[in-house]
C-alpha atoms as a PDB file:
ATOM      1  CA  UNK A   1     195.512 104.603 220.136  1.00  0.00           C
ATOM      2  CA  UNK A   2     192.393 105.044 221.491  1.00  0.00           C
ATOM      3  CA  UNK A   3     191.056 105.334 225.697  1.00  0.00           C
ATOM      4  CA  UNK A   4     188.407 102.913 226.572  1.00  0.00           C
ATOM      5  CA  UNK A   5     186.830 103.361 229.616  1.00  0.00           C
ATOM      6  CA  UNK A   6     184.603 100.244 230.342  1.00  0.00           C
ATOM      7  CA  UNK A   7     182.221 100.233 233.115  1.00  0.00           C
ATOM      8  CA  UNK A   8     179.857  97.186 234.525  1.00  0.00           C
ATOM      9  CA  UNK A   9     176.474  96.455 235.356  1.00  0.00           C
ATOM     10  CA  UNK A  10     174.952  95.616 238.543  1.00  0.00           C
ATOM     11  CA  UNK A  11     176.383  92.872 240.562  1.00  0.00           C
ATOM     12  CA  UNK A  12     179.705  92.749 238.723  1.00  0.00           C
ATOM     13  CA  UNK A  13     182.892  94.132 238.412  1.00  0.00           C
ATOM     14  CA  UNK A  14     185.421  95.273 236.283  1.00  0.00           C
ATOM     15  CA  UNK A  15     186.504  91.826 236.383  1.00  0.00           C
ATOM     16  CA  UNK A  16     183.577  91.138 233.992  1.00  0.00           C
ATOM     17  CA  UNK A  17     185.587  93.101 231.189  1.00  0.00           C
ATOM     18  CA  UNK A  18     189.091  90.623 231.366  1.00  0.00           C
ATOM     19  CA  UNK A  19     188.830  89.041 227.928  1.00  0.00           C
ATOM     20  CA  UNK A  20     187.380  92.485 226.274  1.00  0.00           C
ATOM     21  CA  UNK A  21     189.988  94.378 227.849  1.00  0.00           C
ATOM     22  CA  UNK A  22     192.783  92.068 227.030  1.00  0.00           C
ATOM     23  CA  UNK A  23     191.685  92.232 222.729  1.00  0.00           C
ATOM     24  CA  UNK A  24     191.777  95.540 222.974  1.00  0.00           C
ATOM     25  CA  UNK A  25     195.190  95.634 224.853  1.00  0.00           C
ATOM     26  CA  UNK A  26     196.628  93.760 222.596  1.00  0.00           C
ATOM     27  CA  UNK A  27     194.940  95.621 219.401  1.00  0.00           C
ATOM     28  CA  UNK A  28     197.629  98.688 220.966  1.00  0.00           C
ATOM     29  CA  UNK A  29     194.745 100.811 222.945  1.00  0.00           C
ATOM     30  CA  UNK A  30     194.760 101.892 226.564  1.00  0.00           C
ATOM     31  CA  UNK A  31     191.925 100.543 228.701  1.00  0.00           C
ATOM     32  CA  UNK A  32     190.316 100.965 232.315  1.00  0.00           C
ATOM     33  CA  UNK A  33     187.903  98.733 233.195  1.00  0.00           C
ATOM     34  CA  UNK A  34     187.065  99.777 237.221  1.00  0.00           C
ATOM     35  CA  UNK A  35     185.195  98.120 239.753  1.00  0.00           C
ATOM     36  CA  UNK A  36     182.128 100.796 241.152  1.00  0.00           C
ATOM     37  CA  UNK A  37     182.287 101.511 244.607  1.00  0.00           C
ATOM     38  CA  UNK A  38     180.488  98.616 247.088  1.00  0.00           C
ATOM     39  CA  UNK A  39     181.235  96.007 244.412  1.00  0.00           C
ATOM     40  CA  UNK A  40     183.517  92.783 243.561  1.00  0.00           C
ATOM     41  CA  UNK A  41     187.572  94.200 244.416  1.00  0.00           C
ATOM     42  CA  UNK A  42     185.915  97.078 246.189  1.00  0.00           C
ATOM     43  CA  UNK A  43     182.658  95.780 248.136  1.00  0.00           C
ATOM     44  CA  UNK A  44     184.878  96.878 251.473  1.00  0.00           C
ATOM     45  CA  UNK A  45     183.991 100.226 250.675  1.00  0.00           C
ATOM     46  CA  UNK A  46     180.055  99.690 251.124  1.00  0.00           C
ATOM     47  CA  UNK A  47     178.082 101.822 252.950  1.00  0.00           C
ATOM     48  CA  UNK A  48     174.107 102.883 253.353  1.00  0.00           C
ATOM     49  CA  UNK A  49     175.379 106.070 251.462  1.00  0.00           C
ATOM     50  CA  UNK A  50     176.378 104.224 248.244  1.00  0.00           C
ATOM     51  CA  UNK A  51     174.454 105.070 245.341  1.00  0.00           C
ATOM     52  CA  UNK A  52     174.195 106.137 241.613  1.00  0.00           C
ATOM     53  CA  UNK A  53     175.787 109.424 242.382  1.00  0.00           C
ATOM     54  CA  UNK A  54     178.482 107.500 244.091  1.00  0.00           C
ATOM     55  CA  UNK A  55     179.220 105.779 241.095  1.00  0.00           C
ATOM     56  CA  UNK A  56     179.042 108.496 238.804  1.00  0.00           C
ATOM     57  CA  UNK A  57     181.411 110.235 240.614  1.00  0.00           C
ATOM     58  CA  UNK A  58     183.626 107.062 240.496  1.00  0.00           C
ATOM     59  CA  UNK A  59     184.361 107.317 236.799  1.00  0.00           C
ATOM     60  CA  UNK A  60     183.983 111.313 236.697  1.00  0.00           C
ATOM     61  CA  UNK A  61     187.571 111.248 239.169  1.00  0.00           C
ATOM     62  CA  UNK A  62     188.879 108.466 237.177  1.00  0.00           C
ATOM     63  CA  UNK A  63     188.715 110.477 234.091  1.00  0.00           C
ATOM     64  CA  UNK A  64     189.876 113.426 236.242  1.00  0.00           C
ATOM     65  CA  UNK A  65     192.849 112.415 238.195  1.00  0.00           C
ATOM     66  CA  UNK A  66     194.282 109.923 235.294  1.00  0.00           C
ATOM     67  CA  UNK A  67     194.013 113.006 233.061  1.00  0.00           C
ATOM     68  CA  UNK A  68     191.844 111.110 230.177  1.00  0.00           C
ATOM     69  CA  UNK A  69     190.634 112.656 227.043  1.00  0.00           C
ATOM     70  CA  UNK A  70     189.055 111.507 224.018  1.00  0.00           C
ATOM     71  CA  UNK A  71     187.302 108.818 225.973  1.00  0.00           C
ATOM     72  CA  UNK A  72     185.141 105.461 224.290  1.00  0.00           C
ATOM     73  CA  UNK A  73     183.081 105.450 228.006  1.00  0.00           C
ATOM     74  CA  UNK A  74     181.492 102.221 227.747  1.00  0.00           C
ATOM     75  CA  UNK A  75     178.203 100.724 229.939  1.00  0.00           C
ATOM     76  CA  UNK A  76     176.764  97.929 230.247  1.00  0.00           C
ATOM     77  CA  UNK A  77     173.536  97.375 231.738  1.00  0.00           C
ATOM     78  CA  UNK A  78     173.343  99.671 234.692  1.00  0.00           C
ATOM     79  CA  UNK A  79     176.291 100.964 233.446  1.00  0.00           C
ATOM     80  CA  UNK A  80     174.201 102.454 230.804  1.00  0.00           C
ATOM     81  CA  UNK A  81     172.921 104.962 233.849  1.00  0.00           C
ATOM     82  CA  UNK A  82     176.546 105.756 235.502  1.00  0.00           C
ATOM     83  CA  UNK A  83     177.827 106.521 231.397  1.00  0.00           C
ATOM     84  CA  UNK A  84     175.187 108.420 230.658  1.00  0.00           C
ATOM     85  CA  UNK A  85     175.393 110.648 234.434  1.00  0.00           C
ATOM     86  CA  UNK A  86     179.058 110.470 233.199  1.00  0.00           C
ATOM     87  CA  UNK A  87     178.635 112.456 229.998  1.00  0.00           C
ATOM     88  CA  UNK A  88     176.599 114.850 231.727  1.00  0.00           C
ATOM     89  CA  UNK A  89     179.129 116.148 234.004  1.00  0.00           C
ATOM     90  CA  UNK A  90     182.478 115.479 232.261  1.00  0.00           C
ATOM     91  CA  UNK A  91     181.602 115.589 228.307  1.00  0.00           C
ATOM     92  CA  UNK A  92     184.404 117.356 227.739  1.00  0.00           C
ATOM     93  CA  UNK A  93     187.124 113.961 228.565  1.00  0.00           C
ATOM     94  CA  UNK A  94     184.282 112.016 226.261  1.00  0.00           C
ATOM     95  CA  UNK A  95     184.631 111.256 222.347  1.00  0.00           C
ATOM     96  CA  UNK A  96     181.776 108.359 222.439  1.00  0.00           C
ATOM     97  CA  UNK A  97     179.571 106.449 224.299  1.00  0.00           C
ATOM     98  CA  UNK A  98     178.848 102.785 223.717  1.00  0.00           C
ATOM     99  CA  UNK A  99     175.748 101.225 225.472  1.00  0.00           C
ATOM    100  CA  UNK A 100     176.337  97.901 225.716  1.00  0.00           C
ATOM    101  CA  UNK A 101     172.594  95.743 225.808  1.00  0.00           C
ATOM    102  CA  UNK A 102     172.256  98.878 228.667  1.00  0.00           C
ATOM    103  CA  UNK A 103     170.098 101.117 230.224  1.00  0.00           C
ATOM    104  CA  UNK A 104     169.210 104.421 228.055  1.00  0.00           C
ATOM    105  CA  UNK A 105     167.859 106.888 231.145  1.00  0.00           C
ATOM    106  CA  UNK A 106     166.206 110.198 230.533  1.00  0.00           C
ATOM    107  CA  UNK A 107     166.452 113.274 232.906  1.00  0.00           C
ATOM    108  CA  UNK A 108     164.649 112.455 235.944  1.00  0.00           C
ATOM    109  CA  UNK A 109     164.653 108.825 235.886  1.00  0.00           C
ATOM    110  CA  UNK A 110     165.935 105.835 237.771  1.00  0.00           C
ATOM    111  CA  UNK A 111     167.044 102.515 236.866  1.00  0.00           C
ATOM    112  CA  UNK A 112     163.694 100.943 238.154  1.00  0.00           C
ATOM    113  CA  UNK A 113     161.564 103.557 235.420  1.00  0.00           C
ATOM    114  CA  UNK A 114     163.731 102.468 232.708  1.00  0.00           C
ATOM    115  CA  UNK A 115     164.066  98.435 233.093  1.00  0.00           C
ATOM    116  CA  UNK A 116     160.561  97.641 235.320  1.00  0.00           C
ATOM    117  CA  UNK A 117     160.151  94.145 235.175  1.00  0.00           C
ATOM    118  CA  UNK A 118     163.814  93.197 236.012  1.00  0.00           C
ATOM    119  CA  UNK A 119     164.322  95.851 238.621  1.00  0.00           C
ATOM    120  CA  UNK A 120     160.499  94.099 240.384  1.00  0.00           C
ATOM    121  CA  UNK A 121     162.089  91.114 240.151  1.00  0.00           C
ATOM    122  CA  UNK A 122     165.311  91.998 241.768  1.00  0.00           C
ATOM    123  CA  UNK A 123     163.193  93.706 244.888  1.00  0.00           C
ATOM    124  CA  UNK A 124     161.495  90.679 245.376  1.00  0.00           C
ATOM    125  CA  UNK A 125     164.862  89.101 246.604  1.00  0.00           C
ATOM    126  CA  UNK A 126     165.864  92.364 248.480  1.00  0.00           C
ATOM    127  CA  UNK A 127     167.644  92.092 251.930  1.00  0.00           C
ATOM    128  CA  UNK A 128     169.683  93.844 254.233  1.00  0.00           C
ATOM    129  CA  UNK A 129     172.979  93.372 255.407  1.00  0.00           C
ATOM    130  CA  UNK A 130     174.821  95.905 257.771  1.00  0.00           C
ATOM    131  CA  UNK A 131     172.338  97.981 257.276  1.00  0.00           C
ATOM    132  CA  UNK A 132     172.305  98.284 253.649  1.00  0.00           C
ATOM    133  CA  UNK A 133     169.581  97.163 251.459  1.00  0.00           C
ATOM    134  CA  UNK A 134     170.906  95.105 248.874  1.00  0.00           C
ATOM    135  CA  UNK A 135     169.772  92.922 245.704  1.00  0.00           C
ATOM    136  CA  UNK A 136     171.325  90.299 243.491  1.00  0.00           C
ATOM    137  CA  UNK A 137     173.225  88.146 245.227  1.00  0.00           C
ATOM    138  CA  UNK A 138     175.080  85.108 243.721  1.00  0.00           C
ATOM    139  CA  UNK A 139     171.506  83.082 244.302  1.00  0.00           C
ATOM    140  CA  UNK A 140     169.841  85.967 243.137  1.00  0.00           C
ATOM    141  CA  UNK A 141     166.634  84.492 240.836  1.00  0.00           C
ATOM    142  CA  UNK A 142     167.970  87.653 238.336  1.00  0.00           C
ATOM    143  CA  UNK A 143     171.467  86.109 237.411  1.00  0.00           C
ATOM    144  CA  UNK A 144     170.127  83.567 235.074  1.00  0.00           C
ATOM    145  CA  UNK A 145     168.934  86.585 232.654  1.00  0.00           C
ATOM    146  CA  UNK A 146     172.271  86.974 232.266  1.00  0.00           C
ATOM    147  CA  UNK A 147     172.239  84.626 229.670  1.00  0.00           C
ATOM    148  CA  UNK A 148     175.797  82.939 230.538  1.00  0.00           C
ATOM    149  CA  UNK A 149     175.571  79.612 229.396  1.00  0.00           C
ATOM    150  CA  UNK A 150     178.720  77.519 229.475  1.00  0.00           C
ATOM    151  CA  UNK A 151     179.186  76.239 232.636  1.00  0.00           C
ATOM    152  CA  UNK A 152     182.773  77.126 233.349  1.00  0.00           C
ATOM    153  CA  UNK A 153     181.642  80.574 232.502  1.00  0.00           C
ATOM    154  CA  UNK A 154     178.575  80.484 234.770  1.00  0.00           C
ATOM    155  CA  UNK A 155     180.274  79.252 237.817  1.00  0.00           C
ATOM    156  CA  UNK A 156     183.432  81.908 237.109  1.00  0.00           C
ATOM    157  CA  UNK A 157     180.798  84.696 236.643  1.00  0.00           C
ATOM    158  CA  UNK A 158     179.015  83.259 239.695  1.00  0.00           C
ATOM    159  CA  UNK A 159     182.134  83.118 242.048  1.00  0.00           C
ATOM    160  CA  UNK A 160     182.774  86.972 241.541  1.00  0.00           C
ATOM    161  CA  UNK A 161     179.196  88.509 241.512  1.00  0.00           C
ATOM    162  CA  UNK A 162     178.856  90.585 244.449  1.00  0.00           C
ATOM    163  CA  UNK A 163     175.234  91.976 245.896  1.00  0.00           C
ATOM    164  CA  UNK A 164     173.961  95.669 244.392  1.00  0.00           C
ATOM    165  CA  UNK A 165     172.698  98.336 246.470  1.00  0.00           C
ATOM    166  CA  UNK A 166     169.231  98.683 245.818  1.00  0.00           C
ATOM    167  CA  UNK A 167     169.568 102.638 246.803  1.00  0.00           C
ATOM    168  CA  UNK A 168     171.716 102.548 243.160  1.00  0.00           C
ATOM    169  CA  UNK A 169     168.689 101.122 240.848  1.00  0.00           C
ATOM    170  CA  UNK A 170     166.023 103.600 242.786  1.00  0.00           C
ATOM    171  CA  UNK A 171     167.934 106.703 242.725  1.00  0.00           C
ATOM    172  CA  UNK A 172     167.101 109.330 239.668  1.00  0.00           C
ATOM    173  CA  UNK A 173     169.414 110.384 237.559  1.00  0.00           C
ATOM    174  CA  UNK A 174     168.903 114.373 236.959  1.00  0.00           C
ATOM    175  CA  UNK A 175     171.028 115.946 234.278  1.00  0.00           C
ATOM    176  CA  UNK A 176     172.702 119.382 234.082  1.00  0.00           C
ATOM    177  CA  UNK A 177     173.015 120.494 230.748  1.00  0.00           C
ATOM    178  CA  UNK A 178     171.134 117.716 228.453  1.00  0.00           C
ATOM    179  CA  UNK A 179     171.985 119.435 225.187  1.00  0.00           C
ATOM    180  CA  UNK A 180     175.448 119.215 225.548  1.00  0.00           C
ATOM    181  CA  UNK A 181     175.122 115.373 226.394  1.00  0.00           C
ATOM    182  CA  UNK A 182     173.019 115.044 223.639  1.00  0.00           C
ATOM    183  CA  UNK A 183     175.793 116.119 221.085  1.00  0.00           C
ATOM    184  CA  UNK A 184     178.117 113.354 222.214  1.00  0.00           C
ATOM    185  CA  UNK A 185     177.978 110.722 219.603  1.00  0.00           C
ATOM    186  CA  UNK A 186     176.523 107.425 220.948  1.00  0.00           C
ATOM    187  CA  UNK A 187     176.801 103.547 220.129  1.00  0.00           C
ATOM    188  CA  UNK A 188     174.300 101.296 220.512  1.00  0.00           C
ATOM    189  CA  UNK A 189     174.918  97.533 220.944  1.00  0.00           C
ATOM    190  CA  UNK A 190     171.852  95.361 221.771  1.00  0.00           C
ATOM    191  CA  UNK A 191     171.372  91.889 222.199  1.00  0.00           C
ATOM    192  CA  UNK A 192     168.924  90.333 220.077  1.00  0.00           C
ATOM    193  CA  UNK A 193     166.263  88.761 222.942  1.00  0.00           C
ATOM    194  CA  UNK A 194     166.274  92.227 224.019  1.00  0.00           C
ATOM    195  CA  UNK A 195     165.229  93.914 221.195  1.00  0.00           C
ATOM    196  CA  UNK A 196     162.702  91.346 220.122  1.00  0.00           C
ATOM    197  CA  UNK A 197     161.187  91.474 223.986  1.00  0.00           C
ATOM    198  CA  UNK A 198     161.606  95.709 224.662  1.00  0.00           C
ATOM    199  CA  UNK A 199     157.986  97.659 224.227  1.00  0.00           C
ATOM    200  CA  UNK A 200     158.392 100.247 221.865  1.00  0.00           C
ATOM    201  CA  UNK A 201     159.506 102.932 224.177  1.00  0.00           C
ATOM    202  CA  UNK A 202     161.951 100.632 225.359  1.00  0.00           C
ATOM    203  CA  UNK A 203     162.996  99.925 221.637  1.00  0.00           C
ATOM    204  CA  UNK A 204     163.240 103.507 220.288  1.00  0.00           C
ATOM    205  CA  UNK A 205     166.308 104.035 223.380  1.00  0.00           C
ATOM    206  CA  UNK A 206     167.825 100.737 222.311  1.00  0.00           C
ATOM    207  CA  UNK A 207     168.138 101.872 218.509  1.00  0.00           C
ATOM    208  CA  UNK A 208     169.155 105.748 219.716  1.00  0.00           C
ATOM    209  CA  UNK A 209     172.585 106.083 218.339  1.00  0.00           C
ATOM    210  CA  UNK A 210     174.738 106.899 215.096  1.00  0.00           C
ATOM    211  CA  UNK A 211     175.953 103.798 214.863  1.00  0.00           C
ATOM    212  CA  UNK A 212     174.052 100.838 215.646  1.00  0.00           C
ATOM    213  CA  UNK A 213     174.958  96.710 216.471  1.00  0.00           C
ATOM    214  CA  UNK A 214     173.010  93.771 217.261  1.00  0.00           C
ATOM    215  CA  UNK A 215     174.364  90.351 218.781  1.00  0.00           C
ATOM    216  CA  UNK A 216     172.353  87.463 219.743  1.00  0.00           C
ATOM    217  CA  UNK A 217     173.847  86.382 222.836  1.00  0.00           C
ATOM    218  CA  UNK A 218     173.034  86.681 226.356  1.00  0.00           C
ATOM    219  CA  UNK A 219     172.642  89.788 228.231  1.00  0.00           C
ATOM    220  CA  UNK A 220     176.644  89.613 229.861  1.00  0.00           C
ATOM    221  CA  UNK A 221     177.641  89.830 225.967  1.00  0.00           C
ATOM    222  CA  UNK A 222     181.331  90.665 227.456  1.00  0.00           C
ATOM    223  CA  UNK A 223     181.586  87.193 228.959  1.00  0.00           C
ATOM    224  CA  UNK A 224     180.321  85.047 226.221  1.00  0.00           C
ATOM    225  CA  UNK A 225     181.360  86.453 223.387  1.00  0.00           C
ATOM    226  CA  UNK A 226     184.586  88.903 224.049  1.00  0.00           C
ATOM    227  CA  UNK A 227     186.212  89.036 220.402  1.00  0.00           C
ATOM    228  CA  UNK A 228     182.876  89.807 218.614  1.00  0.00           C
ATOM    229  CA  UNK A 229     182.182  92.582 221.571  1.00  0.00           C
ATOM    230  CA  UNK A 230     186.150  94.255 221.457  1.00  0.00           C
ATOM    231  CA  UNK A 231     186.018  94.003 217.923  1.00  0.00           C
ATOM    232  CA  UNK A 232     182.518  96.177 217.643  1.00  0.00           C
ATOM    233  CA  UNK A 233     184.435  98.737 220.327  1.00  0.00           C
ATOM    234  CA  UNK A 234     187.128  99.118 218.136  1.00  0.00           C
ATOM    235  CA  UNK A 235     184.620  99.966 215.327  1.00  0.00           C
ATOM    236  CA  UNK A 236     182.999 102.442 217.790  1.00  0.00           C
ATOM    237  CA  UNK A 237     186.252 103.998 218.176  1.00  0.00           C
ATOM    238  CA  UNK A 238     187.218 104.682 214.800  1.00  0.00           C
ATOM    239  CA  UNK A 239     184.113 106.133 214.069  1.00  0.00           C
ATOM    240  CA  UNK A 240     185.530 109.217 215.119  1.00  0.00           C
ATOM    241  CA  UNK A 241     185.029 111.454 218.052  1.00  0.00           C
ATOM    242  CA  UNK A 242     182.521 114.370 217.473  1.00  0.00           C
ATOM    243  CA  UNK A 243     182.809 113.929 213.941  1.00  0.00           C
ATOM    244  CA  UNK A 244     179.283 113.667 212.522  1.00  0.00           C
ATOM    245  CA  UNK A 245     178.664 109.770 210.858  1.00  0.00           C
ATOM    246  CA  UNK A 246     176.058 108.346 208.993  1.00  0.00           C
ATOM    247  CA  UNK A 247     173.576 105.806 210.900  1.00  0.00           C
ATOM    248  CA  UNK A 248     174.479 102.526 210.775  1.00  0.00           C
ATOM    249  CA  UNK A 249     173.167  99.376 211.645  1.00  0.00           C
ATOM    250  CA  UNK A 250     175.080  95.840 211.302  1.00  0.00           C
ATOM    251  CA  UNK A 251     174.442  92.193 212.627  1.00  0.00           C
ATOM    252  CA  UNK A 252     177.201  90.242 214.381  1.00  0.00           C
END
């Protein structure tokens, strides 16, 4: 049995993760799939003083107080950046990361230095409510690079997105000990638009791992296409923990 520990993007929740999470319920594993602070189930607890640290800390008690070991920490998106601040404070509770179409951040670097264009776009629509800057709301011009197209899905997805605090995407992430983070064995799964559209910096993060996936579906891969994306976790899992693998790269 393996943990997963599945964490969203901007905007969303753990809610995003339902059909992933129930595959890999019923393929016998244990699963977690929070909401960050300020966000869907938890957007009561909002505040000028939620950030990235605030959301790395999130997951860092989760895998503290529930005792976790051995963890498949999973990101999506912005996710990518909470994982990866993650790993750099609690390696110890993690067997593997999985990026899923996310954000690869180096020491010293925000959301907005990794993923530019999208994070220009969101500030465009920034506004402020209770004092809280905030981006991506449900009319947000960003949420139909999301690529969910079915229109059941959309308006589901739509009816649960909650707005991000910009203070998240701007603040850097600065590691502690980045050699020990680097020896934590890493899956990357990409979508295939953003592969074929990433400059070559961009690219080199996306292909960073010891195993490898691509999928060509829209950016919320969870959403539209749940069995293909449990059924690459589960690979990710048996891969081993700190075992050392061969690359790999396969097309779903």
């Amino acid at each position: 049995m393996a943990t997963f520990v599945l964490v969203h993007g901007g905007g969303h929740g753990g809610w995003c993760y339902t059909r992933v999470a129930r595959l890999l319920r019923e393929a016998g594993h244990l699963v977690y799939a929070p909401s960050l602070t300020g966000l869907a189930d938890r957007k009561h607890l909002l505040s000028r003083d939620t950030d990235l640290d605030t959301h790395v800390t999130d997951i860092v008690n989760l895998l503290d107080y529930e005792e976790l070991s051995d963890v498949v920490l999973v990101g999506h998106s912005y996710g990518g950046m909470v994982i990866t601040g993650v790993a750099d404070r609690a390696g110890r509770r993690i067997a593997r990361l999985v990026y899923l179409d996310a954000a690869h951040p180096k020491d010293g670097e925000s959301l907005a230095d990794v993923a530019p264009a999208m994070m220009s776009m969101a500030q465009g629509e920034l506004f402020v409510a209770d004092g809280v800057e905030l981006v991506m709301s449900p009319e947000s011009q960003v949420i139909p690079h999301l690529g969910v197209t079915d229109p059941a899905d959309f308006a589901w997805m739509k009816s649960k997105l909650t707005p991000h605090p910009w203070k998240c995407f701007t603040q850097k992430l600065q590691f502690r000990d980045e050699v020990a983070l680097r020896r934590i064995p890493r899956t990357s799964i990409n979508c295939t638009q953003a592969l074929r559209s990433s400059v070559p910096d961009a690219r080199e993060r996306q292909l960073d791992g010891d195993q490898l996936f691509e999928i060509d579906t829209g950016h919320d891969l969870m959403i539209t296409e749940p069995a293909a994306v449990a059924d690459m976790l589960l690979q990710a899992a048996a891969a081993g923990s700190r075992a050392a693998s061969q690359p790999a790269s396969e097309r779903v």
